[in-house]
C-alpha atoms as a PDB file:
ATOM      1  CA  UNK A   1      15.784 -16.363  -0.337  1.00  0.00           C
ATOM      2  CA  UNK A   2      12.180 -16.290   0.453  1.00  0.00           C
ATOM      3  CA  UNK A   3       9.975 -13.590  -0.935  1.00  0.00           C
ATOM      4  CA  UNK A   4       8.918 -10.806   0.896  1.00  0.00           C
ATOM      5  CA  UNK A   5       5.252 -11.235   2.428  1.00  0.00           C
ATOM      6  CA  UNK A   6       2.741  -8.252   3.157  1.00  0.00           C
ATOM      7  CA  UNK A   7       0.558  -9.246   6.762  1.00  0.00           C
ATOM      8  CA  UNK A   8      -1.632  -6.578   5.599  1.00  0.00           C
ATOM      9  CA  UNK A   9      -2.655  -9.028   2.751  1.00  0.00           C
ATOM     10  CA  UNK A  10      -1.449 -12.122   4.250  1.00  0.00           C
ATOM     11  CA  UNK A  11      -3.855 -11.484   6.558  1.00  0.00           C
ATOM     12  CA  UNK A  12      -6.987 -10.701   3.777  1.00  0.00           C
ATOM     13  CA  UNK A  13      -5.419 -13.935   2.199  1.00  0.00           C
ATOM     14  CA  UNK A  14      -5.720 -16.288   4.935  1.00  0.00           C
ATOM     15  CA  UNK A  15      -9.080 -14.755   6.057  1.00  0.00           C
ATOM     16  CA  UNK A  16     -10.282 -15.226   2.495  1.00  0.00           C
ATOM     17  CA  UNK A  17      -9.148 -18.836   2.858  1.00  0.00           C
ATOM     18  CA  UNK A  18     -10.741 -20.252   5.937  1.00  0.00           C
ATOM     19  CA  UNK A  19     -14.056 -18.738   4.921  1.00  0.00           C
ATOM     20  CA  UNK A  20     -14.024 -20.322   1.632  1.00  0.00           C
ATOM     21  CA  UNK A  21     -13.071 -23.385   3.747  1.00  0.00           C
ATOM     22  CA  UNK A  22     -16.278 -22.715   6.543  1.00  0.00           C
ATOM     23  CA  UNK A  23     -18.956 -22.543   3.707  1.00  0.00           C
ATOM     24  CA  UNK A  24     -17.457 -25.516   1.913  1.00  0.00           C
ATOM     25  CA  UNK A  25     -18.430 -27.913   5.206  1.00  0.00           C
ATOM     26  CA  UNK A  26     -21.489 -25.756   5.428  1.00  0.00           C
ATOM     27  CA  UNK A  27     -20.694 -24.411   8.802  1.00  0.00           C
ATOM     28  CA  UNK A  28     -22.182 -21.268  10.498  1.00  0.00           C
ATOM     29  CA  UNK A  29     -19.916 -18.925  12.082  1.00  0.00           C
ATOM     30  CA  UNK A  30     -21.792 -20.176  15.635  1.00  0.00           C
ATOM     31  CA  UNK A  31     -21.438 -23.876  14.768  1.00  0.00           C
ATOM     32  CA  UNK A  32     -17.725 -22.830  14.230  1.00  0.00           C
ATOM     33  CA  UNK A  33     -17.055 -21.055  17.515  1.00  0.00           C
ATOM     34  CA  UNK A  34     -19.541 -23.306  19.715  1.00  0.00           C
ATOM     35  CA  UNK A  35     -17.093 -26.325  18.410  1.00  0.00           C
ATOM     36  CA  UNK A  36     -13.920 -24.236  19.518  1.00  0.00           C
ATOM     37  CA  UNK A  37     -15.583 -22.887  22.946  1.00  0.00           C
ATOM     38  CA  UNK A  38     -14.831 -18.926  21.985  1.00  0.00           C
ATOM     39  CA  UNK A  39     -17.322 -16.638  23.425  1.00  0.00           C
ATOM     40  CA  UNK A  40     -19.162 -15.253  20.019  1.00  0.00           C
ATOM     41  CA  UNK A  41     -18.541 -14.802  16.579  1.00  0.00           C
ATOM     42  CA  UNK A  42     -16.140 -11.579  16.547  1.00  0.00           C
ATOM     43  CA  UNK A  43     -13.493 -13.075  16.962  1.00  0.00           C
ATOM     44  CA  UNK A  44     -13.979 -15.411  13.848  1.00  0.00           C
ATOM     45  CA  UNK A  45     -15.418 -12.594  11.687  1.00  0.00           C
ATOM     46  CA  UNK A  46     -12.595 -10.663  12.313  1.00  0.00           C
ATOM     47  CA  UNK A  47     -10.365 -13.341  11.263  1.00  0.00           C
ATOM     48  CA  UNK A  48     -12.231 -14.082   8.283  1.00  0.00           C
ATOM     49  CA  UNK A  49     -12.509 -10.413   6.831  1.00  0.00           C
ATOM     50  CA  UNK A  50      -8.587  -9.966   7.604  1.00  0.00           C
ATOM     51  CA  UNK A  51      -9.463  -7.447  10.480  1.00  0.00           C
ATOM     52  CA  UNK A  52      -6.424  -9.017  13.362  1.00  0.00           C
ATOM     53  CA  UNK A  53      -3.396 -10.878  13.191  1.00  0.00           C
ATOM     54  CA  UNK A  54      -4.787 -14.170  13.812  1.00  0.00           C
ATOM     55  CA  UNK A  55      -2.963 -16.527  16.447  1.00  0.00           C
ATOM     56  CA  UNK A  56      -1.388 -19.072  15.299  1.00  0.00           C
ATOM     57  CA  UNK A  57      -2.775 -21.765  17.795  1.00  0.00           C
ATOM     58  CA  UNK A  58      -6.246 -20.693  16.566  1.00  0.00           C
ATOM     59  CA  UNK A  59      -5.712 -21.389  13.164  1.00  0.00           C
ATOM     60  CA  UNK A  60      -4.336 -24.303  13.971  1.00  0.00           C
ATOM     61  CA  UNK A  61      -7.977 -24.970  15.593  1.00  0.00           C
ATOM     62  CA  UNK A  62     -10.162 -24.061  12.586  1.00  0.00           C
ATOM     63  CA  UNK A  63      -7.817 -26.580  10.216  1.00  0.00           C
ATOM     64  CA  UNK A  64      -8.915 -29.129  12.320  1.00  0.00           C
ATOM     65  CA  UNK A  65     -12.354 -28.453  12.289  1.00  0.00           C
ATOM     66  CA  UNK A  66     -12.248 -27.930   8.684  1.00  0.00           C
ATOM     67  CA  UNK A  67     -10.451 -31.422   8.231  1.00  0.00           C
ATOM     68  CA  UNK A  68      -7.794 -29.724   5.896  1.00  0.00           C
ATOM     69  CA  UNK A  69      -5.459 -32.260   4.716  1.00  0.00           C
ATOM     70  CA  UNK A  70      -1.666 -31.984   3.845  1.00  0.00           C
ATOM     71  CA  UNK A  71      -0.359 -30.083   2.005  1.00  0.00           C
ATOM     72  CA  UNK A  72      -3.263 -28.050   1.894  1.00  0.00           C
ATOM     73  CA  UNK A  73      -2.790 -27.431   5.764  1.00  0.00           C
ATOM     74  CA  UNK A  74       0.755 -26.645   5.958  1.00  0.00           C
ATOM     75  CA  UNK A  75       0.124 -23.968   2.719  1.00  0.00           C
ATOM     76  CA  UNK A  76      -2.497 -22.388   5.215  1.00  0.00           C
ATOM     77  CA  UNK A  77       0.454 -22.771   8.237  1.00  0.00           C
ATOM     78  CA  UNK A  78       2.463 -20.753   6.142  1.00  0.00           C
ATOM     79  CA  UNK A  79       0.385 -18.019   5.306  1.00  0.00           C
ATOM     80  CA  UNK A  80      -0.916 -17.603   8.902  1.00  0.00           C
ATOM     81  CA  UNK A  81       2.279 -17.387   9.934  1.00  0.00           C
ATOM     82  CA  UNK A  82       2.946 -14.428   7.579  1.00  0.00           C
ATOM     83  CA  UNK A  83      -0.142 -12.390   8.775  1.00  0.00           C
ATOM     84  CA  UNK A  84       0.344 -12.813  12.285  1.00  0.00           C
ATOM     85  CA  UNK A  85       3.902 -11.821  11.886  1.00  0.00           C
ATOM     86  CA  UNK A  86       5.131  -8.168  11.398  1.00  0.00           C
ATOM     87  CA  UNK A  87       8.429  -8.554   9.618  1.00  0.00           C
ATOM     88  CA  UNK A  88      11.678  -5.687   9.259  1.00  0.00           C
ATOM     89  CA  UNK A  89      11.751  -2.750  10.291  1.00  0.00           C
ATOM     90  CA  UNK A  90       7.850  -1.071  10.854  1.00  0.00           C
ATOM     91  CA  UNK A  91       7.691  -3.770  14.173  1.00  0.00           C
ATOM     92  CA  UNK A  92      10.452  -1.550  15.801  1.00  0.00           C
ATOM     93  CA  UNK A  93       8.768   1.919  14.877  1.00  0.00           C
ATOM     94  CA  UNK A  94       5.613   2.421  17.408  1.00  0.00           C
ATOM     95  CA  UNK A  95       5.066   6.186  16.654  1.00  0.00           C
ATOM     96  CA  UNK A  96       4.246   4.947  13.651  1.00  0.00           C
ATOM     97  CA  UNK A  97       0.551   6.219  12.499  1.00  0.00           C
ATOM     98  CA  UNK A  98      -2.153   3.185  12.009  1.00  0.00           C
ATOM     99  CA  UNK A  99      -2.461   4.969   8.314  1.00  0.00           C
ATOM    100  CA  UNK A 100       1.296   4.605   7.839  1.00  0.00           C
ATOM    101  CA  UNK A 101       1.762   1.602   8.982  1.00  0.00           C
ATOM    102  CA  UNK A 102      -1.101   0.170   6.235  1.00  0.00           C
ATOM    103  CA  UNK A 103       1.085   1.770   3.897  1.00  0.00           C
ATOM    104  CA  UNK A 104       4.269   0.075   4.925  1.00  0.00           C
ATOM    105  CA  UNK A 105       2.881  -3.210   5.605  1.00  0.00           C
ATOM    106  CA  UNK A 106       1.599  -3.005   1.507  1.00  0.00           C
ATOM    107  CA  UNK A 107       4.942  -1.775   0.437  1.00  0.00           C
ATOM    108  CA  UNK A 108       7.356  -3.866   2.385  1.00  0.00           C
ATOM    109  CA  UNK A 109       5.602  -6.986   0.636  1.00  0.00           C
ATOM    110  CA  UNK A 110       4.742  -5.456  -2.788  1.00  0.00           C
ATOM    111  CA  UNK A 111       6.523  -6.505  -6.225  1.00  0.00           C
ATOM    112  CA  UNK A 112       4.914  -3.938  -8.065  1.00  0.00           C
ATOM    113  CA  UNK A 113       3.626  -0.518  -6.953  1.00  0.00           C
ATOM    114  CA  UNK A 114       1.712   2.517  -9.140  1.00  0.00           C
ATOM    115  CA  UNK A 115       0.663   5.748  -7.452  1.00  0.00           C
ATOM    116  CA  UNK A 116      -1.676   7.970  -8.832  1.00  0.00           C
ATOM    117  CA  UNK A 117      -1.247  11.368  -7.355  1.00  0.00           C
ATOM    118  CA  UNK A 118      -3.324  14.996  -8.095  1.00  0.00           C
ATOM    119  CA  UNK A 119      -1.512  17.320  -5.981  1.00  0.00           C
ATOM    120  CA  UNK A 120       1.172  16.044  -3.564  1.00  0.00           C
ATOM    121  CA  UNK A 121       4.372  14.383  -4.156  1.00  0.00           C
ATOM    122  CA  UNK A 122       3.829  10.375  -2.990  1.00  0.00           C
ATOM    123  CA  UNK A 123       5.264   9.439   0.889  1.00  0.00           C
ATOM    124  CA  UNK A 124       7.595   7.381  -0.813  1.00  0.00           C
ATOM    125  CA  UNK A 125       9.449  10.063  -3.077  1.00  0.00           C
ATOM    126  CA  UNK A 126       9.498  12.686  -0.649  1.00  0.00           C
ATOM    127  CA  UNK A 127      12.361  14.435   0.941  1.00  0.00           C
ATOM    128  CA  UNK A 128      12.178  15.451   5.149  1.00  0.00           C
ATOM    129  CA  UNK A 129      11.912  18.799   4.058  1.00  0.00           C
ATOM    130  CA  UNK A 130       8.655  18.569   1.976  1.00  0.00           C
ATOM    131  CA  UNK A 131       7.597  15.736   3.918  1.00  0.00           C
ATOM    132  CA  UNK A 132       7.218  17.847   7.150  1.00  0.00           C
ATOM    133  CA  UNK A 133       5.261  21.037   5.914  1.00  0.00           C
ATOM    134  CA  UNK A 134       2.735  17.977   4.273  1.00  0.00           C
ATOM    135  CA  UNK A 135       2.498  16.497   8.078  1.00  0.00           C
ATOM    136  CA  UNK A 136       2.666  19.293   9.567  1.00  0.00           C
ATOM    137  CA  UNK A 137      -0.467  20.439   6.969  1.00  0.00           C
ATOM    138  CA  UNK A 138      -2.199  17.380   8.009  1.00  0.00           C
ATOM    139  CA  UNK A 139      -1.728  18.161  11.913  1.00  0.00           C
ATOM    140  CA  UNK A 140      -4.221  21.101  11.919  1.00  0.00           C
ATOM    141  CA  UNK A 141      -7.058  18.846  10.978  1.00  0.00           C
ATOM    142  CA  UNK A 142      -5.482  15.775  13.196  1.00  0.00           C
ATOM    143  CA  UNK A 143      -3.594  17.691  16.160  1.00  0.00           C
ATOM    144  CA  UNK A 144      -2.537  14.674  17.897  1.00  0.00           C
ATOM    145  CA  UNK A 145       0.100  13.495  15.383  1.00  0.00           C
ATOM    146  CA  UNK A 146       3.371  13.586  15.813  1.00  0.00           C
ATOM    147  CA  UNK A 147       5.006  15.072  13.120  1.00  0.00           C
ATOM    148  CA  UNK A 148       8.546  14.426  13.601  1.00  0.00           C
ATOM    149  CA  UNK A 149       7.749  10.618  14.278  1.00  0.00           C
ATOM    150  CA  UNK A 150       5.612  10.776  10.908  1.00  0.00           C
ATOM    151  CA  UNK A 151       8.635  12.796   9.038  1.00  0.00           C
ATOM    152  CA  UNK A 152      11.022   9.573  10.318  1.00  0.00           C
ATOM    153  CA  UNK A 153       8.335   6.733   9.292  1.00  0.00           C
ATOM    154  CA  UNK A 154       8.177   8.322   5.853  1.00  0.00           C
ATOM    155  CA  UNK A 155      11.937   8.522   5.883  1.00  0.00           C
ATOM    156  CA  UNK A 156      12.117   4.468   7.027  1.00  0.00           C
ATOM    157  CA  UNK A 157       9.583   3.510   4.685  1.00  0.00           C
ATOM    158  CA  UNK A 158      10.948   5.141   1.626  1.00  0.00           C
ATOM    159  CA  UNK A 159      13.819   2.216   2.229  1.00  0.00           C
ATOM    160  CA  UNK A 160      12.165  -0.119   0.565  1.00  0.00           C
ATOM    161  CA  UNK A 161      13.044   1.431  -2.877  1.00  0.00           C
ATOM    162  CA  UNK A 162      16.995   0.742  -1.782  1.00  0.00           C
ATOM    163  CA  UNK A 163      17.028  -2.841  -0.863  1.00  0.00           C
ATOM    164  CA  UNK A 164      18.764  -5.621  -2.486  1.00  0.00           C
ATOM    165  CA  UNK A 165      15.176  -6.372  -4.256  1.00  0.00           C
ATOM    166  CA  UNK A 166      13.091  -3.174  -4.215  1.00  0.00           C
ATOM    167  CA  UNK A 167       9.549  -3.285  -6.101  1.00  0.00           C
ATOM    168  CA  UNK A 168       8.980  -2.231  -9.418  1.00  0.00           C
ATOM    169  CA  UNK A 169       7.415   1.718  -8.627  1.00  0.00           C
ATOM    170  CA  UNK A 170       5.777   3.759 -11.150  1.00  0.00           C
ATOM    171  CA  UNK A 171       4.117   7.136 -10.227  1.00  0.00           C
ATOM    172  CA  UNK A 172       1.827   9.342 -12.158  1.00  0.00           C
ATOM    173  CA  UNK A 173       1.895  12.662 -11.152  1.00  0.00           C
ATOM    174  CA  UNK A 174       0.020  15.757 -12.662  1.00  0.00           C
ATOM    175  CA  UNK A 175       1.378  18.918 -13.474  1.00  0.00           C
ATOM    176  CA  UNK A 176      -0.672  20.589 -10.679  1.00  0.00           C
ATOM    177  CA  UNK A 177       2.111  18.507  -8.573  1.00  0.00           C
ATOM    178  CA  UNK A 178       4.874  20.735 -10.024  1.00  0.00           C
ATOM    179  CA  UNK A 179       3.399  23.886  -8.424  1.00  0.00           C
ATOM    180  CA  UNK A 180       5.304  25.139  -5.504  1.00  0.00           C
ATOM    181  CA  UNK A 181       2.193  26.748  -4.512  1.00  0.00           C
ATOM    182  CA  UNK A 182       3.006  28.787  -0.874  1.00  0.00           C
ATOM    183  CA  UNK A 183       6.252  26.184  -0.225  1.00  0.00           C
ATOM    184  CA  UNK A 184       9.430  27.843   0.307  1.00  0.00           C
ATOM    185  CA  UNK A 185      11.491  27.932  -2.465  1.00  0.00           C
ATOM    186  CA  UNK A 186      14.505  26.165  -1.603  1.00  0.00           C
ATOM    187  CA  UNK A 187      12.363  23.197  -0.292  1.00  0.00           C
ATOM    188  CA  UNK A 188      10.462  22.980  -3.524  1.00  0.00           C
ATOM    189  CA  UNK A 189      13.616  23.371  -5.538  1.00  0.00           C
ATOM    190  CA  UNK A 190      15.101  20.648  -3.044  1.00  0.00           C
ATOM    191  CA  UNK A 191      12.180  18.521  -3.891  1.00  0.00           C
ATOM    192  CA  UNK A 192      12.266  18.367  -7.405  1.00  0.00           C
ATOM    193  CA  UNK A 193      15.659  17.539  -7.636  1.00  0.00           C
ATOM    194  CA  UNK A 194      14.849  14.547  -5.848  1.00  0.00           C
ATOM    195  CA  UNK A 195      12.393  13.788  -8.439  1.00  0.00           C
ATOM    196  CA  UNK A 196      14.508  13.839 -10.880  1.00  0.00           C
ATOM    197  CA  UNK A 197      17.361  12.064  -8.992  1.00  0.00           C
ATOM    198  CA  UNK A 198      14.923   8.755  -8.199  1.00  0.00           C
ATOM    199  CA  UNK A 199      14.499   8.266 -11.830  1.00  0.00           C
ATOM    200  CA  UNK A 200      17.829   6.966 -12.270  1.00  0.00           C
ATOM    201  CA  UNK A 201      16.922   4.392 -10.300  1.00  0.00           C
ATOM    202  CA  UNK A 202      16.192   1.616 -12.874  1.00  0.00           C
ATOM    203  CA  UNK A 203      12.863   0.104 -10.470  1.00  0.00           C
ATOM    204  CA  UNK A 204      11.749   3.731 -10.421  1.00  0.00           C
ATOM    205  CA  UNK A 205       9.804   5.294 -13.433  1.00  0.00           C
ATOM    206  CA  UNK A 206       8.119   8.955 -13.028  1.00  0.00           C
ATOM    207  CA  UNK A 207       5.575   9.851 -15.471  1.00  0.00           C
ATOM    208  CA  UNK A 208       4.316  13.822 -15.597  1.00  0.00           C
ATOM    209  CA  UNK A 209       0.634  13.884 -16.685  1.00  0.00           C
ATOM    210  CA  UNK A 210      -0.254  17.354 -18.192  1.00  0.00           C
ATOM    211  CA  UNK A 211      -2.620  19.595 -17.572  1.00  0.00           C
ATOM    212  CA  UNK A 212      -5.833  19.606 -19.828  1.00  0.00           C
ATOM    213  CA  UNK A 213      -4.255  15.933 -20.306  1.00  0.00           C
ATOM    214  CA  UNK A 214      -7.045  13.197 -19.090  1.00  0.00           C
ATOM    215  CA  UNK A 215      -6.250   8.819 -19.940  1.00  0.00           C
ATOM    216  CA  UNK A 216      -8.932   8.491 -22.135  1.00  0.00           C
ATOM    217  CA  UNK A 217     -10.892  11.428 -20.745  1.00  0.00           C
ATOM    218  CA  UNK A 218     -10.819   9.483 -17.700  1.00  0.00           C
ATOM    219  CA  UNK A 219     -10.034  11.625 -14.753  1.00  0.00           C
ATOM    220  CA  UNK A 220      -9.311   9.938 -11.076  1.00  0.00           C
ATOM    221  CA  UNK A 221     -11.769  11.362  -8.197  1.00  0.00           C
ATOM    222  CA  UNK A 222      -8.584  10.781  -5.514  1.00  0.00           C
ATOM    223  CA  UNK A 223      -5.380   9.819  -5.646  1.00  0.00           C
ATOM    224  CA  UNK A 224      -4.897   5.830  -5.437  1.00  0.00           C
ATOM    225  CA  UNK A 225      -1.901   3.456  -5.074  1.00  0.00           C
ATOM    226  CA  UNK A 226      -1.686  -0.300  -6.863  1.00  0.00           C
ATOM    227  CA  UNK A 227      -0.337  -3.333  -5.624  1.00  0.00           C
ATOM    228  CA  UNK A 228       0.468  -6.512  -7.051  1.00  0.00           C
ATOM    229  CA  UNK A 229       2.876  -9.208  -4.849  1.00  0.00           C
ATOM    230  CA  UNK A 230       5.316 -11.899  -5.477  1.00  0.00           C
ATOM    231  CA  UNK A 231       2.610 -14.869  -4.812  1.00  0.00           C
ATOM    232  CA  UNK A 232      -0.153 -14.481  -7.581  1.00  0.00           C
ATOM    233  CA  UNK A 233      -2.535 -15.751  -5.288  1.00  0.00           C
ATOM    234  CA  UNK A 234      -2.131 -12.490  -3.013  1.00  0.00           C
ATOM    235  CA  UNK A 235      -4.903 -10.382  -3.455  1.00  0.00           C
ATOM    236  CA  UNK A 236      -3.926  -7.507  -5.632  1.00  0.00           C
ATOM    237  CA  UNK A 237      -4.919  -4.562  -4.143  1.00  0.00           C
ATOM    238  CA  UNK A 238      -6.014  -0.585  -4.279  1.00  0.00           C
ATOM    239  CA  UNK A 239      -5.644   2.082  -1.951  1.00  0.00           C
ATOM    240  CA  UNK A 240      -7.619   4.812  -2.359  1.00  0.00           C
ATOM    241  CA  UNK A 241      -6.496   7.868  -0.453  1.00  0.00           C
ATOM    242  CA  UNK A 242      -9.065  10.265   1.409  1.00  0.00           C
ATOM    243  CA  UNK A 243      -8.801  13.136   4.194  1.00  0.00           C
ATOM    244  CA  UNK A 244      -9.904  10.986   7.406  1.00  0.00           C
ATOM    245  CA  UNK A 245      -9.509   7.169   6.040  1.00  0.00           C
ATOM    246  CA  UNK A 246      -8.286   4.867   3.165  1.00  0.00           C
ATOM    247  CA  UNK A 247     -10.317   2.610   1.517  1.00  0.00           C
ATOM    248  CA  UNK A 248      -8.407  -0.698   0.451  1.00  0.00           C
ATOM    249  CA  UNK A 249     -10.307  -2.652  -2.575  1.00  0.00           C
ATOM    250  CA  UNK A 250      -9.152  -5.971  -3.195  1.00  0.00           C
ATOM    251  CA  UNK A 251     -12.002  -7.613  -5.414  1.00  0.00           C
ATOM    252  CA  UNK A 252     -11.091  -8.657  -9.251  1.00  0.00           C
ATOM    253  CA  UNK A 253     -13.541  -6.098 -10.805  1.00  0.00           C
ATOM    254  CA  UNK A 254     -12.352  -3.088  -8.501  1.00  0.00           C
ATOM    255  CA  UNK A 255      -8.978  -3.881  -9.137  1.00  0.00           C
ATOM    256  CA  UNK A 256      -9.468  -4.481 -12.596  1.00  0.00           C
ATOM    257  CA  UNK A 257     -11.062  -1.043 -13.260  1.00  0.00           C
ATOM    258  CA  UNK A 258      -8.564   1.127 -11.700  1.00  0.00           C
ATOM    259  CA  UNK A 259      -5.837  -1.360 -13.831  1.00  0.00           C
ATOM    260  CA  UNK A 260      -8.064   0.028 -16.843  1.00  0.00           C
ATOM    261  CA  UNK A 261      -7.421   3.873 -15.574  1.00  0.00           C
ATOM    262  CA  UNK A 262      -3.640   3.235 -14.831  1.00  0.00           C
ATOM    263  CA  UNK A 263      -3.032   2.388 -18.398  1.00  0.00           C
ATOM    264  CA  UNK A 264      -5.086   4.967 -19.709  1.00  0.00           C
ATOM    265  CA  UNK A 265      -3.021   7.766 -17.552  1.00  0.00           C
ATOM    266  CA  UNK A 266       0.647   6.148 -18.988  1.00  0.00           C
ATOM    267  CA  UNK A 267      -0.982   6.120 -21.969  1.00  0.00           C
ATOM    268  CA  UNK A 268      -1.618  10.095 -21.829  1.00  0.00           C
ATOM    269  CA  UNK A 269       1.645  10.658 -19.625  1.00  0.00           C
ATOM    270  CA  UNK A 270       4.711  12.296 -21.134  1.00  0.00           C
ATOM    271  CA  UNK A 271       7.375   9.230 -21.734  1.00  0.00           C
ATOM    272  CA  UNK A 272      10.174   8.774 -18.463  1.00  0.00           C
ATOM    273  CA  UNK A 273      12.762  11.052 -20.519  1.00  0.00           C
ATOM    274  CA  UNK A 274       9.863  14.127 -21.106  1.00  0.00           C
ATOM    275  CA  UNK A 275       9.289  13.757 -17.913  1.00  0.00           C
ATOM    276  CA  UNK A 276      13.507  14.035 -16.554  1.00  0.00           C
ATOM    277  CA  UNK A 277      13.337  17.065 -19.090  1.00  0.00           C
ATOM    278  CA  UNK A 278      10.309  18.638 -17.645  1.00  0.00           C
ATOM    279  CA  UNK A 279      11.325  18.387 -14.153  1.00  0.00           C
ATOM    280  CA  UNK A 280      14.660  19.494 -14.578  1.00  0.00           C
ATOM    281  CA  UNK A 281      13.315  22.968 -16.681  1.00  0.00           C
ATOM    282  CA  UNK A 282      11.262  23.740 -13.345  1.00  0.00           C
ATOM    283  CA  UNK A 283      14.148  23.345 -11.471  1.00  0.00           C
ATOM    284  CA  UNK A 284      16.218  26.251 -13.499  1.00  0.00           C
ATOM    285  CA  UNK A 285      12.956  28.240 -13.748  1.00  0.00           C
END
């Protein structure tokens, strides 16, 4: 069965590729396109930073300028193929949000995930309920979302936990996430018990960080998401989560930092079962 492939980073991966291939026949990015005929050098740049799905044919093009030999060539095939194709189900779901969608594209391809989260239950553990006064939040600063198409992408995307080979997903939450704050109760009570449900999952491990409780006195500026993928020569990658955009780090020392925080906050975390017990007490209370 072949592994499950993220475009997202399929795409970084490939792009990473041919420029490492460019500089290594010393090749501008004009040489490059005056060979092929394009018009300018967008349209290679954005290739090369990861930025479109690339067309196949065009690839195809650039691994013959490059004079990539088999097997080398038909690795590259491969991997194009992957980032210019959207596979399962996101392809179908158009409402889906650009933001989303990064989200799901990383996910769908991930063998590992870790969340890091300050105030809000992750997309991928919540239920419709809570997911649609957290939209709906979100809608007053960004009034052209749709909520109810959000509410159902969250919903589709939260499958990936429930196939036949789901990624390993560990989430950090702190206590602050525990607060109902102004939610109604019986969504908040609704919520929780989800919380506590998921962790019977055996891929699924919940980890309550609490208050007063920093890894190492390290304390995350914004909640962030880590992802590592079946091929260990995809990019592992960080998504760190902010009001208007995302910003997705990919290099080795980025990665490696927030790696460094991650095990500092399990390290400080209350164990899986504290955390089953803790959960369930706020559900009585």
């Amino acid at each position: 069965m072949p592994l499950p492939t993220s475009p997202v980073i399929r795409r970084a991966r490939l792009g990473a590729e041919l420029r490492q291939l460019r500089r290594s026949e010393a090749l501008t990015l004009e040489q490059v396109c005056d060979r092929l005929g394009w018009a300018s050098t967008s349209k290679l740049s954005r290739i090369e930073l990861g930025q479109s799905r690339p067309d196949l044919a065009d690839v195809l093009d650039l691994l013959d300028v490059y004079q990539v030999p088999a097997p080398a060539r038909d690795a590259l095939i491969v991997i194009a193929r992957d980032a210019a194709t959207s596979r399962g189900w996101w392809k179908t779901l158009g409402e889906m949000s650009e933001r989303q969608r990064t989200y799901a594209e990383l996910e769908a391809g991930a063998a590992h995930i870790v969340e890091y989260q300050p105030a809000v239950v992750p997309g991928l553990l919540q239920t419709p309920a809570y997911a649609r006064l957290r939209v709906a939040a979100g809608a007053l600063l960004t009034p052209e979302v749709n909520v109810e198409a959000e509410v159902r992408a969250r919903a589709m995307r939260q499958e990936v936990l429930r196939r036949a080979d789901p990624p390993r997903y560990t989430v950090v939450l702190a206590e602050a996430v525990c607060d109902p704050g102004d939610l109604p109760v019986s969504v908040w009570r609704e919520q929780l018990r989800h919380l506590v449900a998921v962790t019977g999952l055996a891929h699924v491990t919940v980890r309550l960080l609490p208050r007063g409780v920093a890894g190492g006195g390290l304390h995350p500026l914004t909640p962030y998401s880590w992802y590592a993928f079946p091929d260990p020569a995809d990019p592992r990658t960080v998504m760190l989560e902010a009001l208007t955009t995302d910003v997705r780090l990919a290099t080795a020392l980025d990665v490696d930092r927030y790696e460094r925080m991650t095990e500092a906050l399990l390290a400080a975390a209350l164990s899986p079962e504290e955390t089953v017990t803790a959960l369930a007490r706020r559900v009585g209370e």
